[in-house]
Protein backbone atom coordinates (compact mmCIF):
# COMPACT_ATOMS: atom_id res chain seq x y z
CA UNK A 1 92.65 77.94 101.42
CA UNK A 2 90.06 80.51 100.94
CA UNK A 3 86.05 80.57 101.25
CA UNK A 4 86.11 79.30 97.70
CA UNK A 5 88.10 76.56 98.30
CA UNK A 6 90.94 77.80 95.75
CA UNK A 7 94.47 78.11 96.93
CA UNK A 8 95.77 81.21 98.43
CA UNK A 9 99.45 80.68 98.08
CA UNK A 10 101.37 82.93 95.58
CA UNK A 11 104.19 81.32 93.77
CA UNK A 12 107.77 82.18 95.22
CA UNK A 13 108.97 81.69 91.43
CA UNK A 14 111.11 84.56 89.81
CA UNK A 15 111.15 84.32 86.10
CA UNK A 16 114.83 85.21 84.96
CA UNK A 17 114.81 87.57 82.04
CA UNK A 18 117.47 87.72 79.23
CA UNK A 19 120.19 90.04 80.44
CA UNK A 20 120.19 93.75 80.68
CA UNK A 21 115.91 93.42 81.57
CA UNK A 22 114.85 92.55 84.77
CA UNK A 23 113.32 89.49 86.11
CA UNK A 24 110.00 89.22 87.19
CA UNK A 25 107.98 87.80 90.00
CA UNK A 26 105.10 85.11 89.40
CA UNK A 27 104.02 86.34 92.61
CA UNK A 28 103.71 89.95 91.79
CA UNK A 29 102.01 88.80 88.49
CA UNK A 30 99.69 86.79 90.18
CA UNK A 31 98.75 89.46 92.38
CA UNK A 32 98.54 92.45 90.39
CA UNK A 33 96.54 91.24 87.97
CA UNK A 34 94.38 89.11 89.69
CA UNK A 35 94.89 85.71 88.49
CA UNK A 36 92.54 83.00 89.18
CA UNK A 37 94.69 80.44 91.29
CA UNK A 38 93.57 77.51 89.01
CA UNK A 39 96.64 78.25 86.73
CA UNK A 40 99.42 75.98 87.25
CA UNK A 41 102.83 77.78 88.05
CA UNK A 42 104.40 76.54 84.65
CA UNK A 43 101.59 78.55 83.32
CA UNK A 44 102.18 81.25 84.90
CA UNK A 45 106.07 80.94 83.87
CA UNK A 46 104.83 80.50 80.23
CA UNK A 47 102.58 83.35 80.17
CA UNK A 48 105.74 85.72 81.48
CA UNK A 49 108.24 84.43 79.46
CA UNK A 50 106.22 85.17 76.40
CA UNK A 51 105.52 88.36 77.43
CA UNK A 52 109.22 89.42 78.02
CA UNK A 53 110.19 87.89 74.24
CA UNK A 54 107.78 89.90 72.39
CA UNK A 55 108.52 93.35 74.58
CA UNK A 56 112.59 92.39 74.32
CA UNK A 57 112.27 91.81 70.65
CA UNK A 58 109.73 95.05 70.35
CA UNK A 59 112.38 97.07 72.69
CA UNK A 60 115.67 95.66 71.05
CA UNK A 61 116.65 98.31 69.02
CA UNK A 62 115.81 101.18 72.04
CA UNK A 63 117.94 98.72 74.34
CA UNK A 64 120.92 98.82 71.60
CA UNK A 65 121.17 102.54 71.99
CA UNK A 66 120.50 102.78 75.99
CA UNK A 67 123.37 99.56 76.30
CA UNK A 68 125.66 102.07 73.78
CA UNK A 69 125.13 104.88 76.01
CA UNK A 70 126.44 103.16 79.24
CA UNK A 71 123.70 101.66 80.60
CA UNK A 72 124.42 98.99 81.39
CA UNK A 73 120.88 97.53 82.60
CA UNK A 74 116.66 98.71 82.09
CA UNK A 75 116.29 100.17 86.01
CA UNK A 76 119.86 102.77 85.39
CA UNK A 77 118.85 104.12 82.55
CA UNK A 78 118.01 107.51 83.42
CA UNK A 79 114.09 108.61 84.43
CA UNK A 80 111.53 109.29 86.87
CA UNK A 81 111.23 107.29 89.64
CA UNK A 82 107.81 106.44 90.78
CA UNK A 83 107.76 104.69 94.77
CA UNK A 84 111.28 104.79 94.75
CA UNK A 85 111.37 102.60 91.45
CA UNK A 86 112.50 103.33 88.17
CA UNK A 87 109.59 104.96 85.74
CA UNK A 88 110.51 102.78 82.39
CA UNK A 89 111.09 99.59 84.61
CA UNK A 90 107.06 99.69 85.66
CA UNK A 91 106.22 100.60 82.36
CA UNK A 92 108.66 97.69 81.17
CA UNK A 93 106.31 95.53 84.02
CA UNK A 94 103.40 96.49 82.61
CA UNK A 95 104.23 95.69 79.00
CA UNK A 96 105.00 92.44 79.90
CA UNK A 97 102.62 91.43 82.30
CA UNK A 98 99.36 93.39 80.43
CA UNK A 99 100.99 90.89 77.27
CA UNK A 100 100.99 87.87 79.59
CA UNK A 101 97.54 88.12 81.31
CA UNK A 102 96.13 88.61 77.46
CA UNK A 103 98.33 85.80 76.37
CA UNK A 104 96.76 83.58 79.33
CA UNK A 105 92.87 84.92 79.13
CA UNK A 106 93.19 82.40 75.83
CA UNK A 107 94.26 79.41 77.98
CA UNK A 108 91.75 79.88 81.01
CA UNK A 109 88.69 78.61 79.34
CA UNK A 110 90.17 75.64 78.28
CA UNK A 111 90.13 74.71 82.34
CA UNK A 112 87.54 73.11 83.47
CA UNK A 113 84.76 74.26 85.29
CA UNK A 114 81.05 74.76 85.70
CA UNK A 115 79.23 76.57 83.07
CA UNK A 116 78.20 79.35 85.63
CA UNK A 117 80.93 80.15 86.26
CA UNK A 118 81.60 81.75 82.45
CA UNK A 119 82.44 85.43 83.30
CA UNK A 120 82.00 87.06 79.44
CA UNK A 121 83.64 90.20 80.54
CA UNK A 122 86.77 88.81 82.46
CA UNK A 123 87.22 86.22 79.13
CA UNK A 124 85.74 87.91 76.43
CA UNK A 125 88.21 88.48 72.84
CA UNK A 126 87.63 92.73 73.99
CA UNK A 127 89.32 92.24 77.25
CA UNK A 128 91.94 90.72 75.84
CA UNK A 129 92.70 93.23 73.07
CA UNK A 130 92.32 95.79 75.83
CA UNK A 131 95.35 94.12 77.76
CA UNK A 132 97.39 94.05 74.54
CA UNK A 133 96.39 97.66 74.24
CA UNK A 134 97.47 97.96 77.76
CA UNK A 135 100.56 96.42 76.59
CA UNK A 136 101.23 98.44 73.71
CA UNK A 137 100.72 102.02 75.14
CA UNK A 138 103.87 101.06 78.16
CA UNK A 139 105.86 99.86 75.14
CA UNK A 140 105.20 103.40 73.95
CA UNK A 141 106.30 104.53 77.23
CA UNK A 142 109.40 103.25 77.39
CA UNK A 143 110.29 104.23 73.57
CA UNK A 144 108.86 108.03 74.75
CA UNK A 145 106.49 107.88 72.15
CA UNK A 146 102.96 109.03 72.77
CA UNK A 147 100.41 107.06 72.03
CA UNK A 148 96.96 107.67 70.50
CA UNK A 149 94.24 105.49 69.55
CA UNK A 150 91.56 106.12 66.76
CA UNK A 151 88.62 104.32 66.26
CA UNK A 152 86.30 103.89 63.49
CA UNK A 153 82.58 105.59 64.35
């Protein structure tokens, strides 16, 4: 437990992806982008699963090409590595879990809690655009295609 009284355990759950992309760890979610340990661990699962359908079906024509090429998997196909890791598999991560956390900012304020505790700026409808944007521009990573934004003045 911590000062707050919230639970500090991560979840050991790994969230099996559809073949060829890898799985990812609730964990790791949880932990990089700083989840509030009131969601439940099927949440969690939701939120990630969601995330890897919509950058799978976004990425499914790329993937057809790398998988007719050879490769047989996301992390061989050839790229920078970054800390050892593949390049388009942290941009994959980031797709995915910048999707999920913008998928879940919807569900938190349905939990309950006191009404000073309303953070505007960690739950407002900008933030989560911003994640999908987040989202969005690794998509465009993997596919090599550089992104832009343009906004109206």
């Amino acid at each position: 437990m911590s000062f707050s009284g919230n639970d500090t355990q991560t979840s050991p759950t790994v969230v099996s992806n559809a073949p060829w992309w890898p799985s990812l760890s609730v964990a790791d979610f949880q932990t990089r982008y700083r989840l509030p340990r009131e969601y439940a661990e099927s949440v969690l699962v939701d939120g990630l699963q969601i995330g890897m359908i919509w950058a799978n079906m976004a990425l499914a024509s790329w993937q057809a090409k790398q998988d007719a090429a050879g490769h047989e998997s996301l992390s061989v196909v050839p790229c920078v590595e970054i800390g050892g890791e593949p390049s388009l598999v942290i941009s994959y991560r980031r797709a995915v879990m910048s999707y999920a956390k913008a998928y879940l900012m919807q569900q938190f304020p349905t939990i309950n809690r006191r009404e000073a505790a309303n953070n505007e700026a960690r739950e407002s409808e900008a933030t989560e655009d911003k994640f999908r944007e987040y989202a969005s521009q690794a998509l465009a990573q993997v596919l090599g295609v550089p992104s832009i934004a343009v906004e109206l003045i």
